[in-house]
N, C-alpha and C. Protein backbone atom coordinates (compact mmCIF):
# COMPACT_ATOMS: atom_id res chain seq x y z
N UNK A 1 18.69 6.25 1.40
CA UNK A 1 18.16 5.61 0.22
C UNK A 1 17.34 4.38 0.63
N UNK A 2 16.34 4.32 0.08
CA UNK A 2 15.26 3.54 0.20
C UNK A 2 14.73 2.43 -1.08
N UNK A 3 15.04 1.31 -1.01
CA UNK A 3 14.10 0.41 -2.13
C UNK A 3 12.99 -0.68 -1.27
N UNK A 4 11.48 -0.49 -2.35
CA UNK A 4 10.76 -0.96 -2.26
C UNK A 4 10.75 -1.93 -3.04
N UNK A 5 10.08 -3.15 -2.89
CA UNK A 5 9.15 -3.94 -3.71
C UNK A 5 8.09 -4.61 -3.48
N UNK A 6 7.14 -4.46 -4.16
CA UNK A 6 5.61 -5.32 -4.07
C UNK A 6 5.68 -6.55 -4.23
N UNK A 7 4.92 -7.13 -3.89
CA UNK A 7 4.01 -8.44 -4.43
C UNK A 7 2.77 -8.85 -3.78
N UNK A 8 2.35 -9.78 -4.10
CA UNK A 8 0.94 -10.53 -4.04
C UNK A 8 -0.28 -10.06 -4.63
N UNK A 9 -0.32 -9.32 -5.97
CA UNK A 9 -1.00 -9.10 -6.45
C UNK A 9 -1.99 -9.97 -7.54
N UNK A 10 -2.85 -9.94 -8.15
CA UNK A 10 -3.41 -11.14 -8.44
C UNK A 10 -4.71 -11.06 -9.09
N UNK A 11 -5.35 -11.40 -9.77
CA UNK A 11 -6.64 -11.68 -10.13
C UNK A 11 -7.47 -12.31 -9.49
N UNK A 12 -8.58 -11.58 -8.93
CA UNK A 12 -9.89 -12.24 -7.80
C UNK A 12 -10.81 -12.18 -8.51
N UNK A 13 -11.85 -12.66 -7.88
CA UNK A 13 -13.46 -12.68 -8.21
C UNK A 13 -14.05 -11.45 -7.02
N UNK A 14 -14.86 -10.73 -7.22
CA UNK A 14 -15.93 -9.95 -6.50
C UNK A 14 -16.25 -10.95 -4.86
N UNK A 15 -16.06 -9.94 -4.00
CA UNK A 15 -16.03 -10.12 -2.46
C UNK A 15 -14.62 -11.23 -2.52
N UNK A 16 -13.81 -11.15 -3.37
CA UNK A 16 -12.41 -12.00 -2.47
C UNK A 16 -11.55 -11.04 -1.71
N UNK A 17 -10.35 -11.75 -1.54
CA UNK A 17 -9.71 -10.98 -0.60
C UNK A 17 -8.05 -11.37 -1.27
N UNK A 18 -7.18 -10.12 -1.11
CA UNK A 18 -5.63 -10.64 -1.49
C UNK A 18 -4.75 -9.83 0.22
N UNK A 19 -3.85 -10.30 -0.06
CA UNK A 19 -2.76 -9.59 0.55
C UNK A 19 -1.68 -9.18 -0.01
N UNK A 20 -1.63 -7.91 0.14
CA UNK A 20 0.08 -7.41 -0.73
C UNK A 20 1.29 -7.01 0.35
N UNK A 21 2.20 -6.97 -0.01
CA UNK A 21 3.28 -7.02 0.85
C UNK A 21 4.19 -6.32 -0.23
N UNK A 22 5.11 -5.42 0.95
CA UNK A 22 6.43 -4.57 0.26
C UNK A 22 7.29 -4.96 1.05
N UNK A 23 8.33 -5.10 0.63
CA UNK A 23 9.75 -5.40 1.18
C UNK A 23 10.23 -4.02 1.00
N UNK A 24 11.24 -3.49 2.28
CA UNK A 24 11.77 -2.78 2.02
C UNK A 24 13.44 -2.79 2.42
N UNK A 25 14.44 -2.33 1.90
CA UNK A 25 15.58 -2.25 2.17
C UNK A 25 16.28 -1.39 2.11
N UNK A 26 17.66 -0.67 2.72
CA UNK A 26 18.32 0.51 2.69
C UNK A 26 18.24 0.88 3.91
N UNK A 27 19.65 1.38 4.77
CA UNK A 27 19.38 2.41 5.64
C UNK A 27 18.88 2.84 6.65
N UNK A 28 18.11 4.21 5.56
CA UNK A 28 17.49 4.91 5.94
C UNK A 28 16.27 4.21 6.37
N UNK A 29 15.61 2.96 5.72
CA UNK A 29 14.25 2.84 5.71
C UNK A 29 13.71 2.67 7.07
N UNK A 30 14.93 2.67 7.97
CA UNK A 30 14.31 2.54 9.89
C UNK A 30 13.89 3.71 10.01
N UNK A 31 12.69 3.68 10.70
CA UNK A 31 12.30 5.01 11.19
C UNK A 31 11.08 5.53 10.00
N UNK A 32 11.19 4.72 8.80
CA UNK A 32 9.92 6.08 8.24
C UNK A 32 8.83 5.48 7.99
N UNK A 33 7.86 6.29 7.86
CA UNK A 33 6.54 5.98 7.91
C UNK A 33 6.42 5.58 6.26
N UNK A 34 4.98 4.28 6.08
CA UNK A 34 4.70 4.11 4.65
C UNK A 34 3.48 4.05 4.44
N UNK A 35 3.38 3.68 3.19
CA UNK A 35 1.72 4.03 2.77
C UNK A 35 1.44 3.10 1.42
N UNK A 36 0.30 2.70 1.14
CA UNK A 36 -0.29 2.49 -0.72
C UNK A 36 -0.79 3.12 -0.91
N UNK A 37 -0.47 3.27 -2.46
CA UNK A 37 -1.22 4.35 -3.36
C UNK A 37 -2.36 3.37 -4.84
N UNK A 38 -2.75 3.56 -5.38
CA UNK A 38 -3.07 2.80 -6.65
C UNK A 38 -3.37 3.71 -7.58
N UNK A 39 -3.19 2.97 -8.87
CA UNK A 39 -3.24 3.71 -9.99
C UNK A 39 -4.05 2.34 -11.07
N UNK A 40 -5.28 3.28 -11.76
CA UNK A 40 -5.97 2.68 -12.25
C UNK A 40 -5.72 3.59 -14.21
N UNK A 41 -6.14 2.11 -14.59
CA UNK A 41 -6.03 3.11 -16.48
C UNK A 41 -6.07 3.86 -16.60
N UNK A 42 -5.75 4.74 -17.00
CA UNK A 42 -6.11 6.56 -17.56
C UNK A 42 -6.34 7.28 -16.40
N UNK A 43 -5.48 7.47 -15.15
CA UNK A 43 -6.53 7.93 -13.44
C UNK A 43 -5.44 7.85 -13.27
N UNK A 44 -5.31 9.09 -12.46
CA UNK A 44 -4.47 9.40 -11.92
C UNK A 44 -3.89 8.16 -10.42
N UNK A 45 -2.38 8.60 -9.86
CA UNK A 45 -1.90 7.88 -8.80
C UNK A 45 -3.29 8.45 -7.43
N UNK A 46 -3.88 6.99 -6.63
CA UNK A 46 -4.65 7.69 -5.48
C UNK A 46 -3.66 7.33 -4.48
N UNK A 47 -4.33 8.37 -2.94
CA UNK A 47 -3.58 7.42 -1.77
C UNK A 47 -4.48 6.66 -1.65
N UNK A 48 -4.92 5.26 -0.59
CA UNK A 48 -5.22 4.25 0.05
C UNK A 48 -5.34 4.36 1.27
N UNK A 49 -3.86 4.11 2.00
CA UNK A 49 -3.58 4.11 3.23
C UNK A 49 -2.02 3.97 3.58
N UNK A 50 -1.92 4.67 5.02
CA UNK A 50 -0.56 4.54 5.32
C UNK A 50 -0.35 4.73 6.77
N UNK A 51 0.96 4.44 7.66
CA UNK A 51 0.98 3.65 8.81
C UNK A 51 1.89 4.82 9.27
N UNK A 52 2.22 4.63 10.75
CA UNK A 52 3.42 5.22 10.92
C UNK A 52 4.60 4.07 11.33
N UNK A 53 5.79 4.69 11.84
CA UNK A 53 6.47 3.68 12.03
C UNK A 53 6.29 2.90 13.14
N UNK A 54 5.75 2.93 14.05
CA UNK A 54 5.46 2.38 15.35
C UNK A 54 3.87 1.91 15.40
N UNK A 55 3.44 1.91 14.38
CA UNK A 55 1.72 1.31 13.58
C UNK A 55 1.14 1.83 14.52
N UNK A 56 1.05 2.97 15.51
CA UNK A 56 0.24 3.68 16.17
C UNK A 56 -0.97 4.63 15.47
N UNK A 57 -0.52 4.77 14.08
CA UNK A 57 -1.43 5.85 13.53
C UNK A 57 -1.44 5.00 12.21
N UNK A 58 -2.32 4.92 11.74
CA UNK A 58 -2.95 4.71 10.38
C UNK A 58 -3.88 5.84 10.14
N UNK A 59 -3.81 5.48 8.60
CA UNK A 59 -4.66 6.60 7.76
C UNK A 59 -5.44 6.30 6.09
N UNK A 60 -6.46 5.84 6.37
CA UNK A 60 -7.17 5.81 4.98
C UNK A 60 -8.38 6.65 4.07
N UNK A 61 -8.26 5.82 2.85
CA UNK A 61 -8.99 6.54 1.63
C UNK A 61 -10.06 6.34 2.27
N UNK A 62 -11.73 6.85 2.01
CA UNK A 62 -13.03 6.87 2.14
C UNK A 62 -13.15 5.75 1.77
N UNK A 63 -12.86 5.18 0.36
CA UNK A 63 -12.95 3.95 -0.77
C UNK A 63 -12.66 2.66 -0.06
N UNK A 64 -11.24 2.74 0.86
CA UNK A 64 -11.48 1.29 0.95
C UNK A 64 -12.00 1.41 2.77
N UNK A 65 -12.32 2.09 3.36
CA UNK A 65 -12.36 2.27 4.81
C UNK A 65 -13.43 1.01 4.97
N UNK A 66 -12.71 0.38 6.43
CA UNK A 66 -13.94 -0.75 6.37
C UNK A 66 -13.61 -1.83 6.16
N UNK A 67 -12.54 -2.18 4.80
CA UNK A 67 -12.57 -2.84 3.53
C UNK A 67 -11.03 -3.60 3.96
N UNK A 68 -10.30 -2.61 3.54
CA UNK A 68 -8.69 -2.88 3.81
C UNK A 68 -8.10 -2.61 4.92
N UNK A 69 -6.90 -3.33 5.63
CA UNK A 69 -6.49 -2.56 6.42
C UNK A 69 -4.58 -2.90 6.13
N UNK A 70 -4.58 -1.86 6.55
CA UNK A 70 -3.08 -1.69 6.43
C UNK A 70 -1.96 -2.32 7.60
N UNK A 71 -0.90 -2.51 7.73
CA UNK A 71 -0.02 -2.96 8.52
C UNK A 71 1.34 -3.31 8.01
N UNK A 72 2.61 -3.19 9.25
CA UNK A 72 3.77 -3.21 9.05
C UNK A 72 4.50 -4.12 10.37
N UNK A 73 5.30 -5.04 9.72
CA UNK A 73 6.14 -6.17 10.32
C UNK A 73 7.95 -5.39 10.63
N UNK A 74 7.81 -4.73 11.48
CA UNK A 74 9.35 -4.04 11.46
C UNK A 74 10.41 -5.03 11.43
N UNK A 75 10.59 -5.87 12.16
CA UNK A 75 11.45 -7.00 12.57
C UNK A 75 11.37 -7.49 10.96
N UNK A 76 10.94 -7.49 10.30
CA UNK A 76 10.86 -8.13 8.63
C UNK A 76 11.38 -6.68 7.42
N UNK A 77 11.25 -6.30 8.13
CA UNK A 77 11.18 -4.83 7.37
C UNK A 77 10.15 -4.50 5.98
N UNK A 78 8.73 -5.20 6.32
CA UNK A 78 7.58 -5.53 5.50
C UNK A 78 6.39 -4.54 5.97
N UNK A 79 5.39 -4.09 4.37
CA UNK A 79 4.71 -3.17 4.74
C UNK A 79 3.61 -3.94 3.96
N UNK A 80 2.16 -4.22 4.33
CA UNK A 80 1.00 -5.37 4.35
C UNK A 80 0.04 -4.30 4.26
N UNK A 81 -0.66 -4.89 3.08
CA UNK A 81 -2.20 -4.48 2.87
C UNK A 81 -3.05 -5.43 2.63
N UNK A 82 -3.68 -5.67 3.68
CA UNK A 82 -4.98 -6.88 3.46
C UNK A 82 -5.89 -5.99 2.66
N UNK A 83 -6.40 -6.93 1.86
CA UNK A 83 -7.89 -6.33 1.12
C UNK A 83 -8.98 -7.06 0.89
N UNK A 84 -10.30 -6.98 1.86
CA UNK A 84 -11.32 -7.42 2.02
C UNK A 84 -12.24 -7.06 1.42
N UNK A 85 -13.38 -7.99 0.65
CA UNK A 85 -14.05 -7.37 -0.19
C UNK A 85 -14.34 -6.82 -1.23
N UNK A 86 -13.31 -6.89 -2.21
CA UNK A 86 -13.14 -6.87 -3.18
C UNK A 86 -14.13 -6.72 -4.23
N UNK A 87 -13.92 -4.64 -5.06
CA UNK A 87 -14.87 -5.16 -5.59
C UNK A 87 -14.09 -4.45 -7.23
N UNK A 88 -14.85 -4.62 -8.32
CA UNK A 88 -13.81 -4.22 -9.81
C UNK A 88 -13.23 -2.81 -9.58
N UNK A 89 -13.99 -1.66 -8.86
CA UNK A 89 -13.59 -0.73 -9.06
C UNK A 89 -11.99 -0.51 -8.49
N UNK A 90 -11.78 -1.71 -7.40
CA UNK A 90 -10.40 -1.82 -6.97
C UNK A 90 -9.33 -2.11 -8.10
N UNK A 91 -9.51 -2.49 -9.25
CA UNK A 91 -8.54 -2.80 -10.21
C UNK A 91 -7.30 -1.53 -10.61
N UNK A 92 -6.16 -2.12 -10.20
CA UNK A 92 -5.25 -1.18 -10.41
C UNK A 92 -3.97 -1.70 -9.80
N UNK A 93 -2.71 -0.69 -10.22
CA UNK A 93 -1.66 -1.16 -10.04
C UNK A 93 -1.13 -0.20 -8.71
N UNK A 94 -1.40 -1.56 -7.68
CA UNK A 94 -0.63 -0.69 -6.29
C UNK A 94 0.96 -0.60 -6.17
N UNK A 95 0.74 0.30 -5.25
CA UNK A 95 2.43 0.47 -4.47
C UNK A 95 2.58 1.09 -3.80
N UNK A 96 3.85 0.57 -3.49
CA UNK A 96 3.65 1.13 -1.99
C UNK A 96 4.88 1.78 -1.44
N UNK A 97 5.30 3.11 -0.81
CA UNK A 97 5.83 4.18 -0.75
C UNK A 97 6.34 4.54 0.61
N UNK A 98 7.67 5.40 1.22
CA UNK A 98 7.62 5.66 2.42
C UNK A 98 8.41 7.53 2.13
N UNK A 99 8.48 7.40 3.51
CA UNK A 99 9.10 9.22 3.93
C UNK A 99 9.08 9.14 5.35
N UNK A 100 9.75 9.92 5.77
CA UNK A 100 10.19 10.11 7.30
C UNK A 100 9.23 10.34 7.81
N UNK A 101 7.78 10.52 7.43
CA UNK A 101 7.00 10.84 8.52
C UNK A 101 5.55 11.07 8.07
N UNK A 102 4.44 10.43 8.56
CA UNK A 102 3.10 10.02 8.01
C UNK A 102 2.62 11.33 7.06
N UNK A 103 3.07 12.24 7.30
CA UNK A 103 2.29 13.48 6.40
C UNK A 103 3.16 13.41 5.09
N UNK A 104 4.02 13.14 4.87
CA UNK A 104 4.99 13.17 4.11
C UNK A 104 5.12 11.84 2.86
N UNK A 105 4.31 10.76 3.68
CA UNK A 105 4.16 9.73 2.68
C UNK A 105 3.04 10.26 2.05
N UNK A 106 1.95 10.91 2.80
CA UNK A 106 -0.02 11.06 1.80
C UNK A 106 0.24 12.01 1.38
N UNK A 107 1.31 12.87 1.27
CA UNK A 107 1.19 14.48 0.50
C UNK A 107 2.44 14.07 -0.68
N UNK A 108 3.67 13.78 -0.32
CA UNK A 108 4.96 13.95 -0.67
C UNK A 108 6.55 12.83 -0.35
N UNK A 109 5.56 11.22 -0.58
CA UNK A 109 6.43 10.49 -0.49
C UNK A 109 7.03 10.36 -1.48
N UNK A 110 9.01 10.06 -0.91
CA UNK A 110 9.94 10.33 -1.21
C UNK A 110 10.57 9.06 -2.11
N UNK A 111 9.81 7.76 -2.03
CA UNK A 111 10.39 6.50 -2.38
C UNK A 111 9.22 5.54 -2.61
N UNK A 112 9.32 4.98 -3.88
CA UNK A 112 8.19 4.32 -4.65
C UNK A 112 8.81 3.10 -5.20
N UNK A 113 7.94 2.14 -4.68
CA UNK A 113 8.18 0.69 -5.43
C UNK A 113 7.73 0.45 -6.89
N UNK A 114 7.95 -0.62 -7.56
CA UNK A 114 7.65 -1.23 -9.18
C UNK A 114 6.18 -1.24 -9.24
N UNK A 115 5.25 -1.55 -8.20
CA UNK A 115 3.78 -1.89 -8.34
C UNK A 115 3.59 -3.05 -8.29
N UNK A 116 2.47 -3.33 -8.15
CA UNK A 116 2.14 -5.09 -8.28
C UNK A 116 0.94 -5.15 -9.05
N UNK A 117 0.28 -5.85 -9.67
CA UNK A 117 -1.43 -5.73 -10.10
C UNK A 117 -2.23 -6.26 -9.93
N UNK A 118 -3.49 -5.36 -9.25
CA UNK A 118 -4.76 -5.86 -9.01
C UNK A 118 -6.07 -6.28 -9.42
N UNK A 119 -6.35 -7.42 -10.05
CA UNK A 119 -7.68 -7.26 -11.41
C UNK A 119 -8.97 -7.89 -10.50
N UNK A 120 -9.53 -6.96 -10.34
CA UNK A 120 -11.10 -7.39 -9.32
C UNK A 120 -12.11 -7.83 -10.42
N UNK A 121 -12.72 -9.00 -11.08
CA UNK A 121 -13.61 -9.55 -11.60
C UNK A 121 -14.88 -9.57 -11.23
N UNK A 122 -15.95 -9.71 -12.33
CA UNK A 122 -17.36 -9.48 -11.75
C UNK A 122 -18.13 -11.02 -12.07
């Protein structure tokens, strides 16, 4: 068993930058790989990006490539999404998710945090 939670979400202006962070606790949560997803009004949940457990492999959306990058603090048991550049179409409520193993968080992760929210201004 796995619990997540977000934060640092926030209201920016166009080209800012936030950082979000998940705490995670339980267990199981040694060993599995995680990821963000976002979900915007009426739109479906997207993926973002996601890590493995040993941050050897990352994996991102087209959307933010470039833009965001992902990362994980094991010794904290914390999962970090910088986001650079910022622009409205980013507005949405992230979170952030794990599963035993990187294919498993972008197809069929098993454990989902509350969200945090992102409002990109023009």
């Amino acid at each position: 068993q796995v619990q997540l939670v977000e934060s640092g979400g926030g209201l920016v202006q166009a080209g800012g930058s936030l950082r979000l962070s998940c705490a995670a606790s339980g267990r199981t949560s040694s060993g599995y790989a995680m990821g963000w997803f976002s979900q915007a009004p009426g739109k479906e949940r997207e993926f973002v990006a996601a890590i493995s457990w040993g941050s050897s492999t990352t994996q991102y959306a087209d959307s933010v490539k470039g833009r965001f990058t992902i990362s994980r603090d094991n010794a904290k048991n914390t999962l970090y999404l910088q986001m650079n550049s910022l622009k409205p179409e980013d507005t949405a409520v992230y979170y952030c998710a794990a599963a035993p193993n990187l294919a498993l968080v972008v197809h069929q992760a098993l454990y989902w945090g509350q969200g945090t929210q992102v409002t990109v201004s023009s």
